[in-house]
N, C-alpha and C. Protein backbone atom coordinates (compact mmCIF):
# COMPACT_ATOMS: atom_id res chain seq x y z
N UNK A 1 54.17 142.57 165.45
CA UNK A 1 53.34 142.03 164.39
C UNK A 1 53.56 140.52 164.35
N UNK A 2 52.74 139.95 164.74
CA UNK A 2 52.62 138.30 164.87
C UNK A 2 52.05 137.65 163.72
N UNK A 3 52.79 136.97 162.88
CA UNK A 3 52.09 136.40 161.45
C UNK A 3 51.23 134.78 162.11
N UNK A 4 51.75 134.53 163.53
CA UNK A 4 51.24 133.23 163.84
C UNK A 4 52.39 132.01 163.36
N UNK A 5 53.30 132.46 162.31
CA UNK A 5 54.18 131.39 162.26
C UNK A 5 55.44 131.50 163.37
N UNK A 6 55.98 130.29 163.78
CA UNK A 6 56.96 130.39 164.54
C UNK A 6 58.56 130.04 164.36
N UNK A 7 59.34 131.13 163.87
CA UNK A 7 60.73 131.20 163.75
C UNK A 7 61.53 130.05 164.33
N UNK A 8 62.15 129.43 163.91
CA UNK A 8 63.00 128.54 164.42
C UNK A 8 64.14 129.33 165.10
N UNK A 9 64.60 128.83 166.33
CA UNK A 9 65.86 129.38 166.73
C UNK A 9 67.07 128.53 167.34
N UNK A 10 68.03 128.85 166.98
CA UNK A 10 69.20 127.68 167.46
C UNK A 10 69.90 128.41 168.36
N UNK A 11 70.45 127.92 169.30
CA UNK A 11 71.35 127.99 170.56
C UNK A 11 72.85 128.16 170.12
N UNK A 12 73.36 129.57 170.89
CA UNK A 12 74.64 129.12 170.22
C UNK A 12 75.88 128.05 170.15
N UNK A 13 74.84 127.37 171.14
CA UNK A 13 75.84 125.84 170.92
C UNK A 13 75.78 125.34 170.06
N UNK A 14 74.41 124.77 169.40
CA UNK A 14 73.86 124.20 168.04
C UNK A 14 74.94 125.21 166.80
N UNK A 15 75.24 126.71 167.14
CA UNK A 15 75.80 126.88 165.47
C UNK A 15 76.86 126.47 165.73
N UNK A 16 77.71 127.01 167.01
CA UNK A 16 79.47 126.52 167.31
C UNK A 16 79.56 125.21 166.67
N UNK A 17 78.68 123.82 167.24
CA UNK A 17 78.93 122.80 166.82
C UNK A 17 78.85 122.60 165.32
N UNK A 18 77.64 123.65 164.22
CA UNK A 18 77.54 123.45 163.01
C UNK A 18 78.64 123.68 162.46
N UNK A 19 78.89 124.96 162.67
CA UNK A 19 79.81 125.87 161.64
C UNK A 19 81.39 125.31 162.40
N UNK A 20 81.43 124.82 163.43
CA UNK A 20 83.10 124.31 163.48
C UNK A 20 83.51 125.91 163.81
N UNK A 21 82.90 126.66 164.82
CA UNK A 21 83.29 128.16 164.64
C UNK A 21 83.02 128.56 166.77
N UNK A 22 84.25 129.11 166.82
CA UNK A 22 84.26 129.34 168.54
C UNK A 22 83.05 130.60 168.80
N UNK A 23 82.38 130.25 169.62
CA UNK A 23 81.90 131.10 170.75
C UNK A 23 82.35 132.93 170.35
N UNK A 24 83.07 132.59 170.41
CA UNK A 24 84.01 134.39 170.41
C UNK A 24 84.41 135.00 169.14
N UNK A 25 83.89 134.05 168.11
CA UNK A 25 84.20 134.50 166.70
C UNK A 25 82.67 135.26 166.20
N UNK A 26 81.68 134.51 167.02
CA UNK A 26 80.16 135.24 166.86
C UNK A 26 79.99 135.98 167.38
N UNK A 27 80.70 135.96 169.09
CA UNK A 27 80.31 137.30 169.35
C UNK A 27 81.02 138.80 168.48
N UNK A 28 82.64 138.38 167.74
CA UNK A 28 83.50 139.39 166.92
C UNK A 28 82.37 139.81 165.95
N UNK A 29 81.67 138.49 165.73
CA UNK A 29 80.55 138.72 164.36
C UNK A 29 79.55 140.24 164.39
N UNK A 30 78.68 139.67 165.73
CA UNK A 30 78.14 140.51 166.46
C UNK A 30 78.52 141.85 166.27
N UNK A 31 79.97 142.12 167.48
CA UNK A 31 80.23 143.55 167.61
C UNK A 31 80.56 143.93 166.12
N UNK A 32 80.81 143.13 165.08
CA UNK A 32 81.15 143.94 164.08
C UNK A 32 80.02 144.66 163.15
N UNK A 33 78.75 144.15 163.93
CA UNK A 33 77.54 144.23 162.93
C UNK A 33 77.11 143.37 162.30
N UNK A 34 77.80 142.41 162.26
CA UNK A 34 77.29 141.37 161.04
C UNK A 34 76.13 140.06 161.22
N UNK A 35 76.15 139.92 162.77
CA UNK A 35 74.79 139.30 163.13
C UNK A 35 74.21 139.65 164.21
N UNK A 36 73.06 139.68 164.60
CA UNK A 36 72.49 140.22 165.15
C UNK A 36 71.42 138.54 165.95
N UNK A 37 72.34 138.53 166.76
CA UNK A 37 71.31 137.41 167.81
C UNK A 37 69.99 138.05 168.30
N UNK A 38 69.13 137.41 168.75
CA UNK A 38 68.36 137.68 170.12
C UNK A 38 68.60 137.01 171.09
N UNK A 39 68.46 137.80 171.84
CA UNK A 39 69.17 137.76 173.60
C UNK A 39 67.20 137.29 174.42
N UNK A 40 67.62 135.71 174.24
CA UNK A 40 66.53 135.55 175.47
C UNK A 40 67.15 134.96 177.21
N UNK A 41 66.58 135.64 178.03
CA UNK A 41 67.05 135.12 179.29
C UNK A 41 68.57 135.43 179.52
N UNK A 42 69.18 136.30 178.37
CA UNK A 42 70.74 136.09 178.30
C UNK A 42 71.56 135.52 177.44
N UNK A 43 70.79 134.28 176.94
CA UNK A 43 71.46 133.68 175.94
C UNK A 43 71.18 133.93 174.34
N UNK A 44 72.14 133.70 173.43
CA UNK A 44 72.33 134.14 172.24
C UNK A 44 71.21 133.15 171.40
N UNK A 45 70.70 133.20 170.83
CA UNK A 45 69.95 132.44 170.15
C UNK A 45 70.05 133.36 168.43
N UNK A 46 70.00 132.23 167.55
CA UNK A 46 70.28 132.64 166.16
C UNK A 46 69.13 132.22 165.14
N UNK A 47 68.64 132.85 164.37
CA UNK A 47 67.54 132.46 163.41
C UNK A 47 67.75 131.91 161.95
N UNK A 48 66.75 130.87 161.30
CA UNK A 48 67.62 130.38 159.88
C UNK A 48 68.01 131.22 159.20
N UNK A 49 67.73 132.55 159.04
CA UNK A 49 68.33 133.96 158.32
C UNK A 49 69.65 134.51 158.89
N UNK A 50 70.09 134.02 160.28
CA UNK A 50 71.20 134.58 160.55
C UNK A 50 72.34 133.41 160.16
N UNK A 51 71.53 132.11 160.19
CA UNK A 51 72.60 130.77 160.05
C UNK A 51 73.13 131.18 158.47
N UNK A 52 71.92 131.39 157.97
CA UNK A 52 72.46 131.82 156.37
C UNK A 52 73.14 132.92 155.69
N UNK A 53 73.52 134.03 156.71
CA UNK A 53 74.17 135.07 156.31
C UNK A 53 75.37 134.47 157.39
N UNK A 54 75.62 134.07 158.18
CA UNK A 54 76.83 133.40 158.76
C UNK A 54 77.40 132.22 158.11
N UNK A 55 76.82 131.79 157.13
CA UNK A 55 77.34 130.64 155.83
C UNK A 55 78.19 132.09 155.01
N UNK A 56 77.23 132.61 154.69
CA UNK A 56 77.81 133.72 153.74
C UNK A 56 79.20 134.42 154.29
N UNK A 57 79.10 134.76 155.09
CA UNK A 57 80.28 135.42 156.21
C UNK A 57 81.14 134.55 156.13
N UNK A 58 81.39 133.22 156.52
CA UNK A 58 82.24 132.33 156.23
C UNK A 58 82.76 132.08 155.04
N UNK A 59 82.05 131.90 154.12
CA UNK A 59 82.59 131.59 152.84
C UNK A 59 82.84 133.02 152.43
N UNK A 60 82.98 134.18 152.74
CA UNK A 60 83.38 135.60 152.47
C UNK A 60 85.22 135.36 153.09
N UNK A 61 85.19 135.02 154.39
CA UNK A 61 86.23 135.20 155.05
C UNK A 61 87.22 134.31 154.60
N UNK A 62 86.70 133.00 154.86
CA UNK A 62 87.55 131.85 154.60
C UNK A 62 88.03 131.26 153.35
N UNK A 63 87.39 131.53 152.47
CA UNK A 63 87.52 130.98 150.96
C UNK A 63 88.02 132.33 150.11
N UNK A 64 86.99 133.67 150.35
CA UNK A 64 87.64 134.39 149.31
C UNK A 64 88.50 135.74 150.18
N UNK A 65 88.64 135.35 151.35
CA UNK A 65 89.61 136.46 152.36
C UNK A 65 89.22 137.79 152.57
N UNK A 66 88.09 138.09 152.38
CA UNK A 66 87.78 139.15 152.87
C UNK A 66 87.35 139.27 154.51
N UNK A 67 88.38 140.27 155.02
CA UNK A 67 88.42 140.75 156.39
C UNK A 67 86.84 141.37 156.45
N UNK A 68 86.73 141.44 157.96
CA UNK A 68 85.27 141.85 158.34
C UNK A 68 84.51 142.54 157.91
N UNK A 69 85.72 144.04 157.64
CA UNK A 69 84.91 145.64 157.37
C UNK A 69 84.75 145.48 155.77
N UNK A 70 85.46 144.57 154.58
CA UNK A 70 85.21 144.13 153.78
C UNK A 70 83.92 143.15 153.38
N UNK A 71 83.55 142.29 154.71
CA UNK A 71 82.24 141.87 155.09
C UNK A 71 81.40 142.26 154.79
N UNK A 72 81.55 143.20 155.35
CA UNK A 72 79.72 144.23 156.16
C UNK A 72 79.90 145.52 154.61
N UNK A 73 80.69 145.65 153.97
CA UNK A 73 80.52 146.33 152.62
C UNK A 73 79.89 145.48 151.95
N UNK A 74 80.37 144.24 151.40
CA UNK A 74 79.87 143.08 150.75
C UNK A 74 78.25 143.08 150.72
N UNK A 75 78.48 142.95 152.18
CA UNK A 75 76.60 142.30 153.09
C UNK A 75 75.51 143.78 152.57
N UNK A 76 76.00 145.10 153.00
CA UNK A 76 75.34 146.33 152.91
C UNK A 76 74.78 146.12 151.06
N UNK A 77 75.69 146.14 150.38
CA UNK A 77 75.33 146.20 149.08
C UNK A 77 74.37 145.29 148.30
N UNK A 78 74.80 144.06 148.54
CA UNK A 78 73.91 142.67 148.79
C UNK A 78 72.57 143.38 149.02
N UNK A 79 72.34 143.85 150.45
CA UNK A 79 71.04 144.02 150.98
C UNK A 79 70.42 145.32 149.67
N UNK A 80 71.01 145.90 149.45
CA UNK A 80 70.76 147.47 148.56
C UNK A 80 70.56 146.88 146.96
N UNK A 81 70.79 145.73 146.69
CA UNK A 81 70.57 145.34 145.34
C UNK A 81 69.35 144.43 145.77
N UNK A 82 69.09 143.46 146.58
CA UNK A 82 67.84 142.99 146.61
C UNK A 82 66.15 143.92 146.94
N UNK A 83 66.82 145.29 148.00
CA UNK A 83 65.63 146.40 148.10
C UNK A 83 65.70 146.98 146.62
N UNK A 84 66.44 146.81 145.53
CA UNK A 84 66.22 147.96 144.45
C UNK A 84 65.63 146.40 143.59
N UNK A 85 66.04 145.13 143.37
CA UNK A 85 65.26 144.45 142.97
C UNK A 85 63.57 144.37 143.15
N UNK A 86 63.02 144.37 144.29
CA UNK A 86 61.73 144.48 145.00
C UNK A 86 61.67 145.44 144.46
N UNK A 87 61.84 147.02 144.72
CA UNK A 87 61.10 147.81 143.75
C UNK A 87 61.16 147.79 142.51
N UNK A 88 61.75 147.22 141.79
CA UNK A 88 61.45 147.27 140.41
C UNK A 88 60.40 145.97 140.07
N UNK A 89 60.16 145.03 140.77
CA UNK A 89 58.98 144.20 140.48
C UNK A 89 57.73 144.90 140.57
């Protein structure tokens, strides 16, 4: 389904260099579930929706210490209160 607008996408060099965050901590991200790249040609490419739930992830981990699988509970519920918001509009 093509809306005609076009997604911005950043390289995972562009986030390493943003976020001050290694290569191998996105892919941990990844296998843990918590972001979900697209794979063009091979390479990882990330969307402004993933930069912004990887802000979130960070400031989850780093500031208030929640480990990964504490993460992806966080993130799941998050997502389950904004689908029960939408239906109630």
């Amino acid at each position: 389904m093509d809306s005609g607008v076009s997604e911005d996408l950043y390289a995972i060099t562009a986030i390493v260099a943003q976020f001050e965050i290694t290569p191998e901590a996105l892919v941990r991200y990844e296998r843990a579930g918590l972001l979900r790249p697209r794979l063009i040609n091979e390479v990882r490419f990330y969307t402004t929706a993933d930069v912004d739930r990887l802000n979130t992830i960070q400031r989850m981990t780093d500031i208030m210490g929640i480990n990964l699988a504490g993460v992806d509970v966080v993130l799941r519920l998050l997502e389950e209160i904004k689908l029960l918001q939408r239906q109630l509009e």
